[in-house]
C-alpha atoms as a PDB file:
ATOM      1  CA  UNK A   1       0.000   0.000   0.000  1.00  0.00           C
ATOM      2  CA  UNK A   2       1.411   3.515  -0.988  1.00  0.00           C
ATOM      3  CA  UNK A   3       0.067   6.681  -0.248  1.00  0.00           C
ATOM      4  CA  UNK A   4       1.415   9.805  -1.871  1.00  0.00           C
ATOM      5  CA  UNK A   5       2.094  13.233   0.688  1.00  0.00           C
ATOM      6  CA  UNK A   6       2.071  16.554  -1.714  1.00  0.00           C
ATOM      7  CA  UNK A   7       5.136  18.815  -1.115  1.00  0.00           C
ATOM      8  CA  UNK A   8       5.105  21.734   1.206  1.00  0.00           C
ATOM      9  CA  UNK A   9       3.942  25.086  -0.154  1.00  0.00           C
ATOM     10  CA  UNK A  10       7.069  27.075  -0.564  1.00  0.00           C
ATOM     11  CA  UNK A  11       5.530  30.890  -1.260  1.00  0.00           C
ATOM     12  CA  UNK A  12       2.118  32.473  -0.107  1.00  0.00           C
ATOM     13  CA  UNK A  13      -0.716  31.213  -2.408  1.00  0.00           C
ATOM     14  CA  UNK A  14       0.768  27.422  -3.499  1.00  0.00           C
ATOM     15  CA  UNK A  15      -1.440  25.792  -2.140  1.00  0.00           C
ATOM     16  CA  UNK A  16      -2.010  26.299   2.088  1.00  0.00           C
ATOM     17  CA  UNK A  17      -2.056  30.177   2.198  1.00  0.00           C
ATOM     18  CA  UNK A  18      -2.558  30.178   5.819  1.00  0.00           C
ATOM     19  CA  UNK A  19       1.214  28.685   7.003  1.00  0.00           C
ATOM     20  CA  UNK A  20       3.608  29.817   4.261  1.00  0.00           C
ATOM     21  CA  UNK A  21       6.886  28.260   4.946  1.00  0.00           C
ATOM     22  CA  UNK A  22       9.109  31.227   3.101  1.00  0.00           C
ATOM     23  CA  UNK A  23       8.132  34.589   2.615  1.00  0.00           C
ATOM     24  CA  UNK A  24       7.319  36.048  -0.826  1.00  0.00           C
ATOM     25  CA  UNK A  25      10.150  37.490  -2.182  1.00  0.00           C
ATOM     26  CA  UNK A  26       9.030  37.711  -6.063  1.00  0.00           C
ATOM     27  CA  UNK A  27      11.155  35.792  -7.503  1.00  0.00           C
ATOM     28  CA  UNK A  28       8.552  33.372  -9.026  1.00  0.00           C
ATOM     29  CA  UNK A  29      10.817  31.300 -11.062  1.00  0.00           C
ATOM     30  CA  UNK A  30      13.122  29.983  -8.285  1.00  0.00           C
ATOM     31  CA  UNK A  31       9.616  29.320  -6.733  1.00  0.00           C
ATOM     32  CA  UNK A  32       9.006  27.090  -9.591  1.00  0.00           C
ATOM     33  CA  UNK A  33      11.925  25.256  -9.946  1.00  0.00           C
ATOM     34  CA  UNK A  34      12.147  24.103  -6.509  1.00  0.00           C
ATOM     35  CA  UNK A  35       8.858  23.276  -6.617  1.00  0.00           C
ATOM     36  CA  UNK A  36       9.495  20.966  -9.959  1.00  0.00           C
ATOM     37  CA  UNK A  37      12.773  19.936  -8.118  1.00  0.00           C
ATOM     38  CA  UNK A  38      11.221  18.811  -4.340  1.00  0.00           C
ATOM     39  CA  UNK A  39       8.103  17.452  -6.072  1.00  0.00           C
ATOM     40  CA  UNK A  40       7.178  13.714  -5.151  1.00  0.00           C
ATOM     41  CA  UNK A  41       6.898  11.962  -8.133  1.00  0.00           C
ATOM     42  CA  UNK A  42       3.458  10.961  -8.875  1.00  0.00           C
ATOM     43  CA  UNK A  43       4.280   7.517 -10.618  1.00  0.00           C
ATOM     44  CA  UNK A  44       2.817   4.423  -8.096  1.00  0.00           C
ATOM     45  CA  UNK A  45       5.902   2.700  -9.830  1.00  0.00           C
ATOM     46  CA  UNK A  46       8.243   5.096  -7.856  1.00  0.00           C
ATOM     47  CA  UNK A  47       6.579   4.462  -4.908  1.00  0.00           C
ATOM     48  CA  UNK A  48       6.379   0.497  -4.829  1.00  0.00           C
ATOM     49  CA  UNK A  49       9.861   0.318  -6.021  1.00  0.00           C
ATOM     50  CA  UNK A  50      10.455   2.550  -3.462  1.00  0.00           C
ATOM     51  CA  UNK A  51       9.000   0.346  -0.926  1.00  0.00           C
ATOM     52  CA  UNK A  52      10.466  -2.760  -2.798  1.00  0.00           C
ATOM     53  CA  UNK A  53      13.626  -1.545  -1.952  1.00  0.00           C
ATOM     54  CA  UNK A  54      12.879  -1.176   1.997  1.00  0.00           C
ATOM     55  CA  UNK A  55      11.986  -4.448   2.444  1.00  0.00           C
ATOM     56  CA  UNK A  56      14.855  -5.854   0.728  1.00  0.00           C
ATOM     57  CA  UNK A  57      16.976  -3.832   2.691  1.00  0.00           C
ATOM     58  CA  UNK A  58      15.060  -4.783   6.188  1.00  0.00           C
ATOM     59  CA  UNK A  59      15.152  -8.587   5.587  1.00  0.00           C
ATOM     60  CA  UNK A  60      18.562  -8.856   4.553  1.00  0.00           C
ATOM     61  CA  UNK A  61      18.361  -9.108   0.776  1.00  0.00           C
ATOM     62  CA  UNK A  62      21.329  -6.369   0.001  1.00  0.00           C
ATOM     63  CA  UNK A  63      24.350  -7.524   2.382  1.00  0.00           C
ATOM     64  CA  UNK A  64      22.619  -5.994   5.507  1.00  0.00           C
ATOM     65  CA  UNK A  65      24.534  -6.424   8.874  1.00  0.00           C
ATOM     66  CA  UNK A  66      22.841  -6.591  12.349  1.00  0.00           C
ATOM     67  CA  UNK A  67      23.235  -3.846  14.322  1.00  0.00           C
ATOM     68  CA  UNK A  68      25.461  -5.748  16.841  1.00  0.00           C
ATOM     69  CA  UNK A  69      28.036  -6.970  13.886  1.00  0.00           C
ATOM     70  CA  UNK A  70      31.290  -4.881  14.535  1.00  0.00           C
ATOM     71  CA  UNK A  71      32.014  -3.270  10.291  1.00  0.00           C
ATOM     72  CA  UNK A  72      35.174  -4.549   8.981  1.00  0.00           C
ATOM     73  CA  UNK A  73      36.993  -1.371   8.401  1.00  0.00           C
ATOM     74  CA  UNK A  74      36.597  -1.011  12.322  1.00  0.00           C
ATOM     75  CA  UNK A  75      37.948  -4.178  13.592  1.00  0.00           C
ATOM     76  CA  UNK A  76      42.044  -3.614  13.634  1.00  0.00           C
ATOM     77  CA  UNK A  77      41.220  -0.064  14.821  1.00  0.00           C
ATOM     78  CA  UNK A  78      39.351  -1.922  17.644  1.00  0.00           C
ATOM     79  CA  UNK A  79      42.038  -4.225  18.793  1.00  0.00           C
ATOM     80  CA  UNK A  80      44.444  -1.880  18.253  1.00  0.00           C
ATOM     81  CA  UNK A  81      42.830   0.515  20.993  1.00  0.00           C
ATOM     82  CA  UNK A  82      41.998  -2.346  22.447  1.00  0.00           C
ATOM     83  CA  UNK A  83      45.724  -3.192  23.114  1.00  0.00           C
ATOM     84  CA  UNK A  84      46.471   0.427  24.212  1.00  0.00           C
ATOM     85  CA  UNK A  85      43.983   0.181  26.729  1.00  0.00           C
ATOM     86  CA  UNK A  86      45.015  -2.975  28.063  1.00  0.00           C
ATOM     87  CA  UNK A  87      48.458  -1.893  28.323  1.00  0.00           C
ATOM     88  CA  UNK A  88      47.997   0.806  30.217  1.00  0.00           C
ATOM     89  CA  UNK A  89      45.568  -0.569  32.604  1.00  0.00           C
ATOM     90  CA  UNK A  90      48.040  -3.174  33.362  1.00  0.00           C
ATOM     91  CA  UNK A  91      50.715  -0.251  33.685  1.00  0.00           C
ATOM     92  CA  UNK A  92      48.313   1.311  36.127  1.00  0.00           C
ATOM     93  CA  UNK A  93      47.570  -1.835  38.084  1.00  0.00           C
ATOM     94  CA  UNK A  94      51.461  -2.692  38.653  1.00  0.00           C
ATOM     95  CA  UNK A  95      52.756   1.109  39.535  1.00  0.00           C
ATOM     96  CA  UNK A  96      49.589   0.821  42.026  1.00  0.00           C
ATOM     97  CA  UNK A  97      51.068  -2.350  43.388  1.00  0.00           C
ATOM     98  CA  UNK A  98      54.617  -0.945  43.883  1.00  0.00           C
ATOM     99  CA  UNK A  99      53.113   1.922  45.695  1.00  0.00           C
ATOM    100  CA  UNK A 100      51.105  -0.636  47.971  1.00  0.00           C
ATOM    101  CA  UNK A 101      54.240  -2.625  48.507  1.00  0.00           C
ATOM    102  CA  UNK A 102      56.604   0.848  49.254  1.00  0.00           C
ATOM    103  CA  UNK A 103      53.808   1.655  51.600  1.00  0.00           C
ATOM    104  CA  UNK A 104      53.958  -1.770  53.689  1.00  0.00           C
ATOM    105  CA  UNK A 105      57.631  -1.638  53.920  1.00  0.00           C
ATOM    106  CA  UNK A 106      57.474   1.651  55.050  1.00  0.00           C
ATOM    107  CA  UNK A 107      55.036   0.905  57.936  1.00  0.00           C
ATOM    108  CA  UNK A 108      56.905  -2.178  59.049  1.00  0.00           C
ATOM    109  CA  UNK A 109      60.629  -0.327  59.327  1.00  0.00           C
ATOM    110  CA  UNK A 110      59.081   3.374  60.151  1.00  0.00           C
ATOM    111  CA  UNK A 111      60.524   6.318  58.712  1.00  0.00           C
ATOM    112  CA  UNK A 112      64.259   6.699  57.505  1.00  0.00           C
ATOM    113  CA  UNK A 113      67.109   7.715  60.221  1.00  0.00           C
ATOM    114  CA  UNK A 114      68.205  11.339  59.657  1.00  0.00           C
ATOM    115  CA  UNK A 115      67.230  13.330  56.752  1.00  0.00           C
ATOM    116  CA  UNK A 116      68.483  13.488  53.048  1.00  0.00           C
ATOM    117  CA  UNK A 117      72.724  12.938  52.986  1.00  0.00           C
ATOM    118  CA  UNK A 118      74.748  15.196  50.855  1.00  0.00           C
ATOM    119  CA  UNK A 119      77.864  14.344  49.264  1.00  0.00           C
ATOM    120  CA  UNK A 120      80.779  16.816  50.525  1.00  0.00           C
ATOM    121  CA  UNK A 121      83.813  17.001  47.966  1.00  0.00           C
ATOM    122  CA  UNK A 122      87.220  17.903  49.462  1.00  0.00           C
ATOM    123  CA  UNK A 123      88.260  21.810  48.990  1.00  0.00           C
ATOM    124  CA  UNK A 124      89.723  22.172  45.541  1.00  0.00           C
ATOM    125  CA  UNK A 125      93.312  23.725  44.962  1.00  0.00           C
ATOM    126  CA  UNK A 126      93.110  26.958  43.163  1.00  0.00           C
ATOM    127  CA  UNK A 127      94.713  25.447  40.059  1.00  0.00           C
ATOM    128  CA  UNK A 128      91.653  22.662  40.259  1.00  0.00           C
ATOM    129  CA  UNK A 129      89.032  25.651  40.248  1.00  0.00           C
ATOM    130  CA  UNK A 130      90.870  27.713  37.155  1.00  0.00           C
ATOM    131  CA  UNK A 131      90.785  24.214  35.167  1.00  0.00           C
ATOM    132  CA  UNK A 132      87.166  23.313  36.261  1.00  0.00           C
ATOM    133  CA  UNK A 133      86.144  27.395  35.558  1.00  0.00           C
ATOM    134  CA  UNK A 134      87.732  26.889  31.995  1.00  0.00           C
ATOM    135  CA  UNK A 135      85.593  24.127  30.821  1.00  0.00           C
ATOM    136  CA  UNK A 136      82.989  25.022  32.278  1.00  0.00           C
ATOM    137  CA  UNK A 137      81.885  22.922  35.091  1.00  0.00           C
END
């Protein structure tokens, strides 16, 4: 079963004067030819092809996929994020461990003796500091 809709009026006075969708401008013949171009076709053939083609499409008959089938073109781009994600979860999960574990040792032996220790270097001879202020360091 078809049923043909008519096309929207486009200007005052085609067809429902009441609720013009654009306002008259004058220009009649771009009026016309989108009229002629938006048109449905009157032709039942149109229509039950139309239709034909639905169906076909909704039970399968032109290569139609569920909705639930992952597209080929998608699938390496899926495991490769799919990788990504899974290695850094796993990169999460073990730095999270290693802080659990630094955290337990900690509480068993209790906070480090003294503070931070600092290297001291033995005074340098004056002939030490004009080499060391020559190349730089």
């Amino acid at each position: 079963m078809t049923t043909n809709f008519p096309a929207p009026p486009l200007v005052p006075g085609d067809g429902d004067s009441a609720s013009p969708l654009v306002p008259d401008d004058g220009d009649a013949q771009l009026a016309s030819a989108l009229r002629a171009l938006y048109t449905a076709p009157d032709a039942p053939a149109y229509w039950s092809a139309l239709e034909q083609r639905i169906m076909d499409r909704i039970t399968g008959g032109e290569g139609f996929d569920a909705w639930w089938v992952v597209p080929a073109q998608w699938a390496r781009l899926g495991l490769i994020a799919a990788g990504f994600a899974l290695i850094v979860a796993g990169s999460l999960f073990l730095r999270s461990r290693a802080e659990q574990r630094q955290m337990a040792y900690d509480s068993l032996l209790g906070p480090g003796n003294g503070g931070p220790t600092i290297a001291i270097r033995d005074a340098q001879t004056e002939r030490q500091a004009t080499i060391n202020y020559i190349n730089g360091r």
